[in-house]
N, C-alpha and C. Protein backbone atom coordinates (compact mmCIF):
# COMPACT_ATOMS: atom_id res chain seq x y z
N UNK A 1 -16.30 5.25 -1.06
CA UNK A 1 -15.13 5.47 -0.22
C UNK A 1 -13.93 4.70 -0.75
N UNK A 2 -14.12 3.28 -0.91
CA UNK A 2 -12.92 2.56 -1.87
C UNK A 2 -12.36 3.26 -2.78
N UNK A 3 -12.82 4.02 -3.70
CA UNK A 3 -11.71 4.87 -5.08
C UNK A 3 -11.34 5.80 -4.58
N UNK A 4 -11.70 6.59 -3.32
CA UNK A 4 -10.66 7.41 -2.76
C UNK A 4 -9.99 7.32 -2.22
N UNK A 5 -9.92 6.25 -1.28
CA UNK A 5 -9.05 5.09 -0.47
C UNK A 5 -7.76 4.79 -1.44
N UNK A 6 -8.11 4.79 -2.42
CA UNK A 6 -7.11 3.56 -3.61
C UNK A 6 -6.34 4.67 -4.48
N UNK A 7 -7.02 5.52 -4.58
CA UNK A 7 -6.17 6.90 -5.04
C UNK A 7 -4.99 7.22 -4.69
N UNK A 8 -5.77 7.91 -3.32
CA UNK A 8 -4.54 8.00 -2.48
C UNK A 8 -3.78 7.33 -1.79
N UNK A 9 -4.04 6.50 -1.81
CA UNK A 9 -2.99 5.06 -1.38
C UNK A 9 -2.26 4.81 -2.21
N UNK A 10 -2.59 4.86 -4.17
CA UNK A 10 -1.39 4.61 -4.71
C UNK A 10 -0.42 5.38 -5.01
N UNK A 11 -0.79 6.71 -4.58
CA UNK A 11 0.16 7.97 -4.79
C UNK A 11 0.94 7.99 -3.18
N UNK A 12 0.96 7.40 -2.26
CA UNK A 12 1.67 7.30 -1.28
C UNK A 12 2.48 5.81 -1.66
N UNK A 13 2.05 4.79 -2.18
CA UNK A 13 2.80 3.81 -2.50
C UNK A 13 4.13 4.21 -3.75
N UNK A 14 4.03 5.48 -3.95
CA UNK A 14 5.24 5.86 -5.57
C UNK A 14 6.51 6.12 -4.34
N UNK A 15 6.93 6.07 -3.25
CA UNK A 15 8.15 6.04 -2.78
C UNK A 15 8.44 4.59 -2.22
N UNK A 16 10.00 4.69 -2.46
CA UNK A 16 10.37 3.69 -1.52
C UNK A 16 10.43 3.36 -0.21
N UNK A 17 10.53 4.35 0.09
CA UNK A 17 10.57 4.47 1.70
C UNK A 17 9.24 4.18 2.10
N UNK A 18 8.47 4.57 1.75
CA UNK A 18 6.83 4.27 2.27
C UNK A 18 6.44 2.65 2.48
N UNK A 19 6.79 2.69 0.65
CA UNK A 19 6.37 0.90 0.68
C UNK A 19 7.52 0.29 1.37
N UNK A 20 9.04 0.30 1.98
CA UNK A 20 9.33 -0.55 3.20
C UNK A 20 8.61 -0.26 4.23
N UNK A 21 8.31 0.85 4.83
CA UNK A 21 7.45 1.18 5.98
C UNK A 21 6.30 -0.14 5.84
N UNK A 22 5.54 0.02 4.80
CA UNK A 22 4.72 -0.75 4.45
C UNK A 22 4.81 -2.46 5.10
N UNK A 23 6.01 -2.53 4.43
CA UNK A 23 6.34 -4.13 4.49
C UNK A 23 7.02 -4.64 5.71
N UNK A 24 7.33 -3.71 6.13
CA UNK A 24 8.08 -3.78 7.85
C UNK A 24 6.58 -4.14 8.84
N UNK A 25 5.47 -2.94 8.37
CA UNK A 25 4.31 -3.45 8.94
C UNK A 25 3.61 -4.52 8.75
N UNK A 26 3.69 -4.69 7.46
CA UNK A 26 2.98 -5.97 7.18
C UNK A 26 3.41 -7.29 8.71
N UNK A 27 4.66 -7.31 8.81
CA UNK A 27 4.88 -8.47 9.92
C UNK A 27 4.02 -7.85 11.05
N UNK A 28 3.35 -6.71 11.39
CA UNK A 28 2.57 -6.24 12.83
C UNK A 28 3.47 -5.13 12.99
N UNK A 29 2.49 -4.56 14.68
CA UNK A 29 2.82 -2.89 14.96
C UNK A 29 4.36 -3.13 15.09
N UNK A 30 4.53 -1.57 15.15
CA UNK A 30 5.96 -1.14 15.29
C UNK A 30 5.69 0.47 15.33
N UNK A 31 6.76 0.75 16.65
CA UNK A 31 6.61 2.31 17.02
C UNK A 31 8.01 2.79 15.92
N UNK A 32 7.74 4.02 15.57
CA UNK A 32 8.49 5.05 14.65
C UNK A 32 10.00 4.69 15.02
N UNK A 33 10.42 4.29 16.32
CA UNK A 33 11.65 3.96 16.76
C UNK A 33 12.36 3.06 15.83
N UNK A 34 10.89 1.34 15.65
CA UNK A 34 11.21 -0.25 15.47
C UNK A 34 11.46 0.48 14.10
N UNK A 35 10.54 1.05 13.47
CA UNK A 35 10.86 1.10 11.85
C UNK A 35 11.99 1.98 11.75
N UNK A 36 12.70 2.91 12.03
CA UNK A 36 13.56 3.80 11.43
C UNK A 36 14.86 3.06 12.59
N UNK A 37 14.87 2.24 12.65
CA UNK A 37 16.40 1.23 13.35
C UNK A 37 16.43 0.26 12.35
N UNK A 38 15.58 -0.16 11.30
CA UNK A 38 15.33 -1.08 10.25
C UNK A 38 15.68 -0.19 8.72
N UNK A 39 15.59 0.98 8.69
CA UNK A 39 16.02 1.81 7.50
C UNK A 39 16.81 2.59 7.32
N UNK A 40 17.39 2.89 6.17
CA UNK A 40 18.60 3.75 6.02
C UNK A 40 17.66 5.69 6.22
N UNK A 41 17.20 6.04 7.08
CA UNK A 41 16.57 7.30 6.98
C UNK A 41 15.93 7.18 8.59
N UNK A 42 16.19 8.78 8.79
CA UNK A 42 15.53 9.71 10.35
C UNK A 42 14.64 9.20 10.75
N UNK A 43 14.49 8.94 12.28
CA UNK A 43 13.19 9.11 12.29
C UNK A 43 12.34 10.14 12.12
N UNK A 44 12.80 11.18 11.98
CA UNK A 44 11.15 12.51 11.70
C UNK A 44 10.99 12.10 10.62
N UNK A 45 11.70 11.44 9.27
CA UNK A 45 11.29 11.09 8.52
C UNK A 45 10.30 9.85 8.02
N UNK A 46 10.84 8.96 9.12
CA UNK A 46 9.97 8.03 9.51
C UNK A 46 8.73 8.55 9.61
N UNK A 47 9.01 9.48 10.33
CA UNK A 47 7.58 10.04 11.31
C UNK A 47 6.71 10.46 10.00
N UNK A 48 7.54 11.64 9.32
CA UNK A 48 6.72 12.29 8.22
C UNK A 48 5.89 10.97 7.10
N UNK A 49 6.83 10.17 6.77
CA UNK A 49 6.16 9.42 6.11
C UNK A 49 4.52 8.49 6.77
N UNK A 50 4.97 8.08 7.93
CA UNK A 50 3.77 7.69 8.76
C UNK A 50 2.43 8.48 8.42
N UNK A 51 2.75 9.83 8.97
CA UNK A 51 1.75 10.60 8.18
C UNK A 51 0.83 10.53 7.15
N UNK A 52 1.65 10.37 6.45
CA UNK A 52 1.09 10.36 5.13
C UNK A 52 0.41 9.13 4.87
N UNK A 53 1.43 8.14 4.60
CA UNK A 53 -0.04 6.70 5.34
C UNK A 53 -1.01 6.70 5.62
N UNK A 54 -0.67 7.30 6.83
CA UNK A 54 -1.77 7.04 7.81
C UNK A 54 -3.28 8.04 7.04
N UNK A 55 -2.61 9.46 6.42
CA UNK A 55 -4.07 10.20 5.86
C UNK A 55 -3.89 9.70 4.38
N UNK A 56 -3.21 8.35 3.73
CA UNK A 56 -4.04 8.13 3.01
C UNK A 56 -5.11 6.83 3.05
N UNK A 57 -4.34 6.64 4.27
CA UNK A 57 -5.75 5.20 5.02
C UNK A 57 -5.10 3.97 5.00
N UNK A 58 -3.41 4.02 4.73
CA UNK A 58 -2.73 2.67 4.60
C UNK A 58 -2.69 2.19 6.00
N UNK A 59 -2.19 3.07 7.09
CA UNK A 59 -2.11 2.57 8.47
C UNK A 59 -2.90 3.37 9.37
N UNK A 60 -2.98 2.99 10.42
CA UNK A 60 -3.51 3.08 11.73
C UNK A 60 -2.21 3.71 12.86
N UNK A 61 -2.77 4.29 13.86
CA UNK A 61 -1.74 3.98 14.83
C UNK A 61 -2.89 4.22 15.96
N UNK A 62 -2.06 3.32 17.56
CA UNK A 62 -2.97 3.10 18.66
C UNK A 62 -1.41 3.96 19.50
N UNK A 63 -2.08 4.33 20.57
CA UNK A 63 -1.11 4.66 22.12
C UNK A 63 -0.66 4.01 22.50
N UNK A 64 0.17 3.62 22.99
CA UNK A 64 0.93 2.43 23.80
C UNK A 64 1.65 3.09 24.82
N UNK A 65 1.79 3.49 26.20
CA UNK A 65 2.46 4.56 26.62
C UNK A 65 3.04 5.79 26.03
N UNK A 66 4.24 5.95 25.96
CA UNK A 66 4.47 7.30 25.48
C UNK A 66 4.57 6.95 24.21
N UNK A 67 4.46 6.15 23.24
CA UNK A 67 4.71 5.64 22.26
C UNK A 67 3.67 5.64 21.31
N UNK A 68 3.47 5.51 19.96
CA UNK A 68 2.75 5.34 19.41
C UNK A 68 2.75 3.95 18.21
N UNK A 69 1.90 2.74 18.64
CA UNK A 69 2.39 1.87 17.54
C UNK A 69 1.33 1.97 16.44
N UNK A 70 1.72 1.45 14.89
CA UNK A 70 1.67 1.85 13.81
C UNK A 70 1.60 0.18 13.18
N UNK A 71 0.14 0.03 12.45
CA UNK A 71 0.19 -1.28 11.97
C UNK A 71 -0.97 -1.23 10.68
N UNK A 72 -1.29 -2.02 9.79
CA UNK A 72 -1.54 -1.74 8.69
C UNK A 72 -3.10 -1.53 8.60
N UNK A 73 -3.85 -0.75 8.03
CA UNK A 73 -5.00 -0.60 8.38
C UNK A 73 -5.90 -1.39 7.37
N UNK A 74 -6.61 -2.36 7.78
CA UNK A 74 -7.13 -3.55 6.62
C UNK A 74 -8.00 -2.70 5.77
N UNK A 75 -9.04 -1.29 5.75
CA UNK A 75 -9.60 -0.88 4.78
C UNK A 75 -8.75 -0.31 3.73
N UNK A 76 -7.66 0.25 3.92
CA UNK A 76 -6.72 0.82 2.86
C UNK A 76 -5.81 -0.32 2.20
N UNK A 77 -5.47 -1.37 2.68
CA UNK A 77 -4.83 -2.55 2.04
C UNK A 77 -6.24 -2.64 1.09
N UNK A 78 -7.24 -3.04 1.44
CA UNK A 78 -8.42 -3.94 1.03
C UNK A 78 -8.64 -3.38 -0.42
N UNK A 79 -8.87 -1.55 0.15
CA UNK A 79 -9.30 -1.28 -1.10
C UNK A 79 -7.98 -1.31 -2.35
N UNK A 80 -6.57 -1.31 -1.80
CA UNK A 80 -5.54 -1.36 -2.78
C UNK A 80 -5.98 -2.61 -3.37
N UNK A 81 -6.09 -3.90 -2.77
CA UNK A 81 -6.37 -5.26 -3.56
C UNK A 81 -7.39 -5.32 -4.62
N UNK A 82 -8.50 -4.47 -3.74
CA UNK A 82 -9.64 -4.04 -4.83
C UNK A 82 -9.53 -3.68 -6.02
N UNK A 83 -8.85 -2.48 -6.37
CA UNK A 83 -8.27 -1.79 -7.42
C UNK A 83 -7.71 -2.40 -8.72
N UNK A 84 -6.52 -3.38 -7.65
CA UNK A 84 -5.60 -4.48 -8.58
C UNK A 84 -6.31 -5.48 -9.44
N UNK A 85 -6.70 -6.04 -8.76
CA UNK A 85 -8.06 -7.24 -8.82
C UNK A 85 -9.15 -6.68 -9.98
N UNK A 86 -9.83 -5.89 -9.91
CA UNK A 86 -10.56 -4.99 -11.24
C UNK A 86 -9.76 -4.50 -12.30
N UNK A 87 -8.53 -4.26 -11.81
CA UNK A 87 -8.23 -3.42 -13.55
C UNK A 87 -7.76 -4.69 -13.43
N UNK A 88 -6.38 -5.55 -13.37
CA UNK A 88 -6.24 -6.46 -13.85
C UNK A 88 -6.74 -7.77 -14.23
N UNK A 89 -7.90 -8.03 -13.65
CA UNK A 89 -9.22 -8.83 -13.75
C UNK A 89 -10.02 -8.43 -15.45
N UNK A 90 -9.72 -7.26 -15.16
CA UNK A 90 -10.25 -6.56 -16.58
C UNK A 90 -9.50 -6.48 -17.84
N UNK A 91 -8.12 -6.30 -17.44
CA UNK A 91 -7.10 -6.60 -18.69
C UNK A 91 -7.01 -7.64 -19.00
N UNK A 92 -6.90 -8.82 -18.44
CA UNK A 92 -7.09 -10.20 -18.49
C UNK A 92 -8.26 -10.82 -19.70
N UNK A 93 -9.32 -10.47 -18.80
CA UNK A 93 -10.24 -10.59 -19.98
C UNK A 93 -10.53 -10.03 -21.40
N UNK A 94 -10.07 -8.87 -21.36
CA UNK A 94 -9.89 -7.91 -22.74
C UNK A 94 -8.74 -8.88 -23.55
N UNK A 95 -7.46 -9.59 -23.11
CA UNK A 95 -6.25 -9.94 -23.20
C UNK A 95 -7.19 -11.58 -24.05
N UNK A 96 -7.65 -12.16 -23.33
CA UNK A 96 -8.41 -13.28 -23.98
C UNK A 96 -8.79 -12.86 -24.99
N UNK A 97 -9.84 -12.05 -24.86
CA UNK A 97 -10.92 -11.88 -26.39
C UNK A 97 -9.98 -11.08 -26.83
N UNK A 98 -8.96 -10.48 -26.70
CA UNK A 98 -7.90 -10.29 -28.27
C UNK A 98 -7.38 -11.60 -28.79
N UNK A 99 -6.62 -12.38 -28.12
CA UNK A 99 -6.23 -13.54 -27.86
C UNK A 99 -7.21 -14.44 -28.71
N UNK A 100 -8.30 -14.52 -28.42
CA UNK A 100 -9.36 -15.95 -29.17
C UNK A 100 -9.56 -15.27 -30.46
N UNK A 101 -9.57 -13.94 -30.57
CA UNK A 101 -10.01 -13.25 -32.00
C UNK A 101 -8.94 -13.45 -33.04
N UNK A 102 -7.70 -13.68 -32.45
CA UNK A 102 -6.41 -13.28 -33.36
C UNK A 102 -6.09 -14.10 -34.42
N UNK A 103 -5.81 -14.60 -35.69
CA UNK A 103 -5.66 -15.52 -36.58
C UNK A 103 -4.99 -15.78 -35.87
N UNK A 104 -4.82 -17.39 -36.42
CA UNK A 104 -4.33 -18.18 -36.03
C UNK A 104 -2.40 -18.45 -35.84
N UNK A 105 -2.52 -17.59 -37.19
CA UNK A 105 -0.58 -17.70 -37.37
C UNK A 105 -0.16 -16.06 -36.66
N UNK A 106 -1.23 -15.14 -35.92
CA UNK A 106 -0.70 -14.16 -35.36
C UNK A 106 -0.52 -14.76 -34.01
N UNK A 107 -1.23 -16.03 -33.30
CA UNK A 107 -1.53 -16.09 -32.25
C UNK A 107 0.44 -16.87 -31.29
């Protein structure tokens, strides 16, 4: 479930607008109202983007009266960290053993 999680989570993270959505949540919920009074863009656009988030597993949203609040969903963060953490965990180490292999006057 994580590499499909992380897929599509990073193809919803390629706009800007998403990742502020993102980072507006990061501080906790906020209804479609709190976030699109914080950005230069609609709320249906707000809204539309939520969407998409939300089916690629970045957020959540709960009822709150007529409202709907919207806050970050820890399996779709988790598996984004996951992702990062392995390939770059992995370049790292590849990056050494080029690094220790390299003569000395290339290094």
């Amino acid at each position: 479930m994580r590499a499909e999680l992380h897929r599509e989570a990073l193809d919803a993270l390629g706009d800007a607008n998403r990742r502020a959505i993102l980072e507006i949540l990061g501080e906790g919920g906020h209804s479609v109202q709190q976030i699109a009074d914080r950005l230069p863009i609609s709320r249906p656009a707000v809204s539309r983007h939520l969407r998409l988030l939300k089916s690629a597993g970045l957020v959540i949203d709960r009822p709150h009266g007529t409202r709907h609040i919207y806050q970050l969903h820890d399996d779709g963060v988790e598996a984004i960290r996951d992702y990062f953490v392995a390939t770059w965990g992995n370049a790292v180490a590849r990056f050494r053993i080029v690094a220790e292999n390299a003569p000395a006057d290339e290094r």
